[in-house]
PDB file of N, CA and C in Angstrom:
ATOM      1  N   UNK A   1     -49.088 -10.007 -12.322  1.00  0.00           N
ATOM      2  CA  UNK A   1     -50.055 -10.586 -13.238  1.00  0.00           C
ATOM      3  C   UNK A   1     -51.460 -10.171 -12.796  1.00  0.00           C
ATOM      4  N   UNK A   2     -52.296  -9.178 -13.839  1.00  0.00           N
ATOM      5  CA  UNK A   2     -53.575  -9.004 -13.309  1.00  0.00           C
ATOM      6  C   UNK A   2     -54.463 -10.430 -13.905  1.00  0.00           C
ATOM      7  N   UNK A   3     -55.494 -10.630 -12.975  1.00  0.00           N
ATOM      8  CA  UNK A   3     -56.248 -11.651 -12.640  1.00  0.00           C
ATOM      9  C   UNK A   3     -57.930 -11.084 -12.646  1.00  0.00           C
ATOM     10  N   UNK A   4     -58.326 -12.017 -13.224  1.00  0.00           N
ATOM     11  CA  UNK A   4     -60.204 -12.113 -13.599  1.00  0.00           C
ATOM     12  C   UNK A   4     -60.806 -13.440 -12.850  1.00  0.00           C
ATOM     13  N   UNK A   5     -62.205 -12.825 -12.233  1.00  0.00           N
ATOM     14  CA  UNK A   5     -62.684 -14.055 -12.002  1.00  0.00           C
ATOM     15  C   UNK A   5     -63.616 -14.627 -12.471  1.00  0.00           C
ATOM     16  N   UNK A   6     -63.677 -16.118 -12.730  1.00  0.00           N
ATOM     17  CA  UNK A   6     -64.166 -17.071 -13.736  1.00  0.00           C
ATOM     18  C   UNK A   6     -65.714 -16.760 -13.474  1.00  0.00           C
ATOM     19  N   UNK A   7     -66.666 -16.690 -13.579  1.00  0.00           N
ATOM     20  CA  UNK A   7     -67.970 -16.188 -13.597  1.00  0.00           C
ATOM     21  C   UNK A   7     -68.388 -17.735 -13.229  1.00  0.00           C
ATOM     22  N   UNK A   8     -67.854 -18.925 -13.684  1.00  0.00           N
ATOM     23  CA  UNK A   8     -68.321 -20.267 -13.623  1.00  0.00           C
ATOM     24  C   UNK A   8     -68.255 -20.839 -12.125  1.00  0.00           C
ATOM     25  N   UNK A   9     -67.182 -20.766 -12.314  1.00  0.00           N
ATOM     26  CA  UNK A   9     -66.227 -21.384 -10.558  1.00  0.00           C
ATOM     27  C   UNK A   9     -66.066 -20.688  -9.501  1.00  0.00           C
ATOM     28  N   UNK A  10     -65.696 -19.320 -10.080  1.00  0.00           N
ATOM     29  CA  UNK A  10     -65.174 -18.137  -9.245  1.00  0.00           C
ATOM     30  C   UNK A  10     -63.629 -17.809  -8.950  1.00  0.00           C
ATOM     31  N   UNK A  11     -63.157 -19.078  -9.666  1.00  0.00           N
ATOM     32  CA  UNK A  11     -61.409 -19.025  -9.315  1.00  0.00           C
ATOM     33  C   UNK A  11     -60.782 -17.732  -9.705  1.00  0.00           C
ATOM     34  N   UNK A  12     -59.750 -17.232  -9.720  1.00  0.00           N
ATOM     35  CA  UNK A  12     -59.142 -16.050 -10.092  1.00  0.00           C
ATOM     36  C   UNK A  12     -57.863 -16.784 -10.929  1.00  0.00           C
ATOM     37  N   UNK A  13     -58.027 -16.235 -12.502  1.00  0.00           N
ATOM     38  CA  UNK A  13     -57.000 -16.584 -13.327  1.00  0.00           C
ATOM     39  C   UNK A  13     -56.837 -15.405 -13.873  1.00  0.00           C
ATOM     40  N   UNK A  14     -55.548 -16.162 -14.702  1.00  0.00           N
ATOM     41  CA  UNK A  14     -55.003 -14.868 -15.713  1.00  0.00           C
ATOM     42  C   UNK A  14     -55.868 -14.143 -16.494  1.00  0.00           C
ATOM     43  N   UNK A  15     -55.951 -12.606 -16.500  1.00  0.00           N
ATOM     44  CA  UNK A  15     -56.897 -11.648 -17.275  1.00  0.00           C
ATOM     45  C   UNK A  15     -56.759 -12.376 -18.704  1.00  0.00           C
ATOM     46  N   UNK A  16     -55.772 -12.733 -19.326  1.00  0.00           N
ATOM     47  CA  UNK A  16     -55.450 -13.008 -20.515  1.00  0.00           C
ATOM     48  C   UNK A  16     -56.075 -14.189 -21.435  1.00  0.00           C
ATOM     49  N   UNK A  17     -56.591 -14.969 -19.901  1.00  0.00           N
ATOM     50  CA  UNK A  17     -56.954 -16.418 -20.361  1.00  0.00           C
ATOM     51  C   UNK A  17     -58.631 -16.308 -21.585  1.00  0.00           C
ATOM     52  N   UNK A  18     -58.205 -17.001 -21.945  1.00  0.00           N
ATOM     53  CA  UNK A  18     -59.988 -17.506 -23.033  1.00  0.00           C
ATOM     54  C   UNK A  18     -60.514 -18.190 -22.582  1.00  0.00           C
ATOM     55  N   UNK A  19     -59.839 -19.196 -21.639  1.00  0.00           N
ATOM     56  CA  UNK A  19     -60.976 -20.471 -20.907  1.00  0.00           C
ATOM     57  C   UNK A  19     -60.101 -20.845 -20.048  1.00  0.00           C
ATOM     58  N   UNK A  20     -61.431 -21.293 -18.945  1.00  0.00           N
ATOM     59  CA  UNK A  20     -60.577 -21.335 -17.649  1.00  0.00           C
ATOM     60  C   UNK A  20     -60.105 -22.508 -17.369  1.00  0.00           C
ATOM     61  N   UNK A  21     -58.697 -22.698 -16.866  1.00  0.00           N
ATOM     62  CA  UNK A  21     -58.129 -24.099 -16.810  1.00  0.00           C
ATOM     63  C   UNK A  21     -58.915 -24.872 -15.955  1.00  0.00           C
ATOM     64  N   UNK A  22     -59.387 -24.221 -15.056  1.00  0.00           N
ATOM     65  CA  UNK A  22     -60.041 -25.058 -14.069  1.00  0.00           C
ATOM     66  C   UNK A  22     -61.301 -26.402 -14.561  1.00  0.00           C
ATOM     67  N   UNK A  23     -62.251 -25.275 -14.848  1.00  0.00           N
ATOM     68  CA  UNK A  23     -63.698 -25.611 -15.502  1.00  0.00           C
ATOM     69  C   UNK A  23     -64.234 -25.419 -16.996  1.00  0.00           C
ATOM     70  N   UNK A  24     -62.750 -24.832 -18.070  1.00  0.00           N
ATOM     71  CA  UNK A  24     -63.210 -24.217 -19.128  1.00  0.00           C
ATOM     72  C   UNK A  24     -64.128 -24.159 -19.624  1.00  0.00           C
ATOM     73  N   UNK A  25     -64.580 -22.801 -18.720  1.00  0.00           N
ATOM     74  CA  UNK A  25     -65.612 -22.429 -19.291  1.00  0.00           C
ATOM     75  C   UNK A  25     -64.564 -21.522 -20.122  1.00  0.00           C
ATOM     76  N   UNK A  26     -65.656 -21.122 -21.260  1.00  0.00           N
ATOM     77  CA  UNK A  26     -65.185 -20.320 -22.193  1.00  0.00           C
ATOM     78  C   UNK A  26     -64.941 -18.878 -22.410  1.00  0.00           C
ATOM     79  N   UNK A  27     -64.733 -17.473 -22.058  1.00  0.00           N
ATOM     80  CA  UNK A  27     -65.357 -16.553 -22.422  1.00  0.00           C
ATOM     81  C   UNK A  27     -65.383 -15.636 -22.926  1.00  0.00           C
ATOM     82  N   UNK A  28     -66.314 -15.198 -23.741  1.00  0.00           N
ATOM     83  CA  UNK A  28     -66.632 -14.444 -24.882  1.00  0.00           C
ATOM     84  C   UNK A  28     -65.389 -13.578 -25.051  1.00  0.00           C
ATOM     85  N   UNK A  29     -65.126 -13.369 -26.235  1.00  0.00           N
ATOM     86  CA  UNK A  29     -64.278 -12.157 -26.794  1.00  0.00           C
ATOM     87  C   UNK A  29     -65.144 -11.615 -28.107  1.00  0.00           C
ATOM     88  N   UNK A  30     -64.635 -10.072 -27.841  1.00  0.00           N
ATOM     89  CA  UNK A  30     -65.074  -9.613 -29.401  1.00  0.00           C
ATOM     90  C   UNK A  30     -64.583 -10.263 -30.387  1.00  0.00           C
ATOM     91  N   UNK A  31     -65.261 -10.442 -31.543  1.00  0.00           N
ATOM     92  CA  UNK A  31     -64.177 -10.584 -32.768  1.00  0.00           C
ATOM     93  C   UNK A  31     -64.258  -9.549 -33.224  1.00  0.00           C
ATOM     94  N   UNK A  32     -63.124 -10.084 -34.672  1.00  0.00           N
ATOM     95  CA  UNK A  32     -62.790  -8.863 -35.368  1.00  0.00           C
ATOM     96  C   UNK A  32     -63.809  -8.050 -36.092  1.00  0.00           C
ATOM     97  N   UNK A  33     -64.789  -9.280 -36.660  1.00  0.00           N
ATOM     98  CA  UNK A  33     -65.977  -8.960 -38.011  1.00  0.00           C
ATOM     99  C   UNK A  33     -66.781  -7.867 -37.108  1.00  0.00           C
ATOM    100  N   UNK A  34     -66.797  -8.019 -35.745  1.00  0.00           N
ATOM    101  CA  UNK A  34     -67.619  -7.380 -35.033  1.00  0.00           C
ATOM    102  C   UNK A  34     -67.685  -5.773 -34.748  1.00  0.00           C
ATOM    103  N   UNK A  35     -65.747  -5.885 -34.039  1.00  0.00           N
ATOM    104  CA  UNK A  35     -65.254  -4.230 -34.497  1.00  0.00           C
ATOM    105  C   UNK A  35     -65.450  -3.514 -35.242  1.00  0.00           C
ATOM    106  N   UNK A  36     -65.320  -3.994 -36.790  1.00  0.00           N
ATOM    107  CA  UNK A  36     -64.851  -3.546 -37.983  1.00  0.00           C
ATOM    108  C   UNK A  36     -66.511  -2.973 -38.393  1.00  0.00           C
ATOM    109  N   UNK A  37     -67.535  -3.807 -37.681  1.00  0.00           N
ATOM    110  CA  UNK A  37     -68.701  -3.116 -37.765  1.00  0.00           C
ATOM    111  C   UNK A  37     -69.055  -1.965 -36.725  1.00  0.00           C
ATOM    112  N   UNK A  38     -68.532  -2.150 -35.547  1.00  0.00           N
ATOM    113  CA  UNK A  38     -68.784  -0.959 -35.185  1.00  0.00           C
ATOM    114  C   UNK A  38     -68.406   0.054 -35.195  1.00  0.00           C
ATOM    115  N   UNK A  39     -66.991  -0.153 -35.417  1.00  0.00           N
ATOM    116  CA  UNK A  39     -66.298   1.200 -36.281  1.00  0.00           C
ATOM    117  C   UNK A  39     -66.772   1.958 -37.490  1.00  0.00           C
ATOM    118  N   UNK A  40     -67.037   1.176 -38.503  1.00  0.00           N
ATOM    119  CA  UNK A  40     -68.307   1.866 -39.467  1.00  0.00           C
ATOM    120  C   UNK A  40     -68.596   2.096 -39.210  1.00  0.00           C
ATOM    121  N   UNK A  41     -70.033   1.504 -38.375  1.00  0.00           N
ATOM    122  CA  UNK A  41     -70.795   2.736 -37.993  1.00  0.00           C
ATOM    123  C   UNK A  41     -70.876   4.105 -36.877  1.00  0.00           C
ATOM    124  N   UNK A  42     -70.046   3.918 -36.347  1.00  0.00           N
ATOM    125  CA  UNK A  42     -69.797   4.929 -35.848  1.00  0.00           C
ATOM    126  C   UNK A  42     -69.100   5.769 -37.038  1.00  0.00           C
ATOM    127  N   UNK A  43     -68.665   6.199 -38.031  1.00  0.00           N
ATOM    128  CA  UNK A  43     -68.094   6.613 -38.942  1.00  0.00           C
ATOM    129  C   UNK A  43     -68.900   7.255 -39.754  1.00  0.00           C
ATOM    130  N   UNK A  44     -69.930   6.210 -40.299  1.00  0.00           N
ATOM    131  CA  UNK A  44     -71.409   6.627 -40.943  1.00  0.00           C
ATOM    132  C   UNK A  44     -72.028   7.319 -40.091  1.00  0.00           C
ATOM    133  N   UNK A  45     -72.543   7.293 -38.734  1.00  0.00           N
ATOM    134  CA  UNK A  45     -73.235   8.093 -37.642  1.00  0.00           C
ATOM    135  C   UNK A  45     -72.547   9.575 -37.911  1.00  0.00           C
ATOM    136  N   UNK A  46     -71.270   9.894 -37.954  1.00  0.00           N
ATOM    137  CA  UNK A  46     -70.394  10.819 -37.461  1.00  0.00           C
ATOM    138  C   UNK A  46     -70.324  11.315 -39.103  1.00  0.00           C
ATOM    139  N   UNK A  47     -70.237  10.629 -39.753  1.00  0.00           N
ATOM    140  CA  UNK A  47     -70.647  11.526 -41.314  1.00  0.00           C
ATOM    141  C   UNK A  47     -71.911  12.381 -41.688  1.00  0.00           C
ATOM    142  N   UNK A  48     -73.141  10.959 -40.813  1.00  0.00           N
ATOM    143  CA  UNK A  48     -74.491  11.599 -41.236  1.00  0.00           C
ATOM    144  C   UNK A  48     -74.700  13.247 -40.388  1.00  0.00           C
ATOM    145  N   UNK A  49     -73.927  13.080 -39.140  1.00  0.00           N
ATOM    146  CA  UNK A  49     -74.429  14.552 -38.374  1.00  0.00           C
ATOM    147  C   UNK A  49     -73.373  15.465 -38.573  1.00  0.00           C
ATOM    148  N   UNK A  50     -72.227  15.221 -39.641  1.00  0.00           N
ATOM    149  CA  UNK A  50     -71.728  16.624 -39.940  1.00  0.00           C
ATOM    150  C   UNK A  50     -72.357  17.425 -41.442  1.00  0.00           C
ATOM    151  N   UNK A  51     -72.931  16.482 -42.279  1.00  0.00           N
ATOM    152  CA  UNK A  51     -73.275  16.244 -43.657  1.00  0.00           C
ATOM    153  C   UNK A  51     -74.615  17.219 -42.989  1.00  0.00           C
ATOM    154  N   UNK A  52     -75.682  16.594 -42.088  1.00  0.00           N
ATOM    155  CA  UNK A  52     -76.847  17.428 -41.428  1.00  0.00           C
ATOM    156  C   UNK A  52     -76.778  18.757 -41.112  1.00  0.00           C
ATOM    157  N   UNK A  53     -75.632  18.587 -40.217  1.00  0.00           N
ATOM    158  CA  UNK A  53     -75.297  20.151 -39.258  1.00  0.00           C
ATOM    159  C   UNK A  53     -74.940  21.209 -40.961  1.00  0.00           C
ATOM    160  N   UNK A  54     -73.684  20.588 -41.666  1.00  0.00           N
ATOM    161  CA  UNK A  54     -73.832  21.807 -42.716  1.00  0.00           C
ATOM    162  C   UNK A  54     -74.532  22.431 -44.060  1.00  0.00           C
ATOM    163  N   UNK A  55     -75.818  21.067 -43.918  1.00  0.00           N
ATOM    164  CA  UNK A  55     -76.713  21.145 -45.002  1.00  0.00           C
ATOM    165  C   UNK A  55     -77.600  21.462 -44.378  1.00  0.00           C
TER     166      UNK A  55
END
């Protein structure tokens, strides 16, 4: 089982965890709405400089 440590407490829990049993604290995950934006734009970025390079 790989293991993370709690930034709060310092305990070492499961990588997997969202909040720590100990002290739950909470911590951050991407969401989805978030990806789905940066994937666009990286998409749009990568459109605008091939659209550039052959115009």
């Amino acid at each position: 089982m790989k293991t993370k440590e709690c930034p709060s407490c310092a305990m070492d829990i499961d990588e997997r965890a969202k909040v720590c049993p100990v002290c739950q604290y909470e911590f951050a995950g991407t969401s989805s709405g978030m990806r789905i934006a940066v994937i666009l734009l990286a998409v749009l970025l990568l459109l605008l400089s091939l659209f550039s390079w052959w115009g």
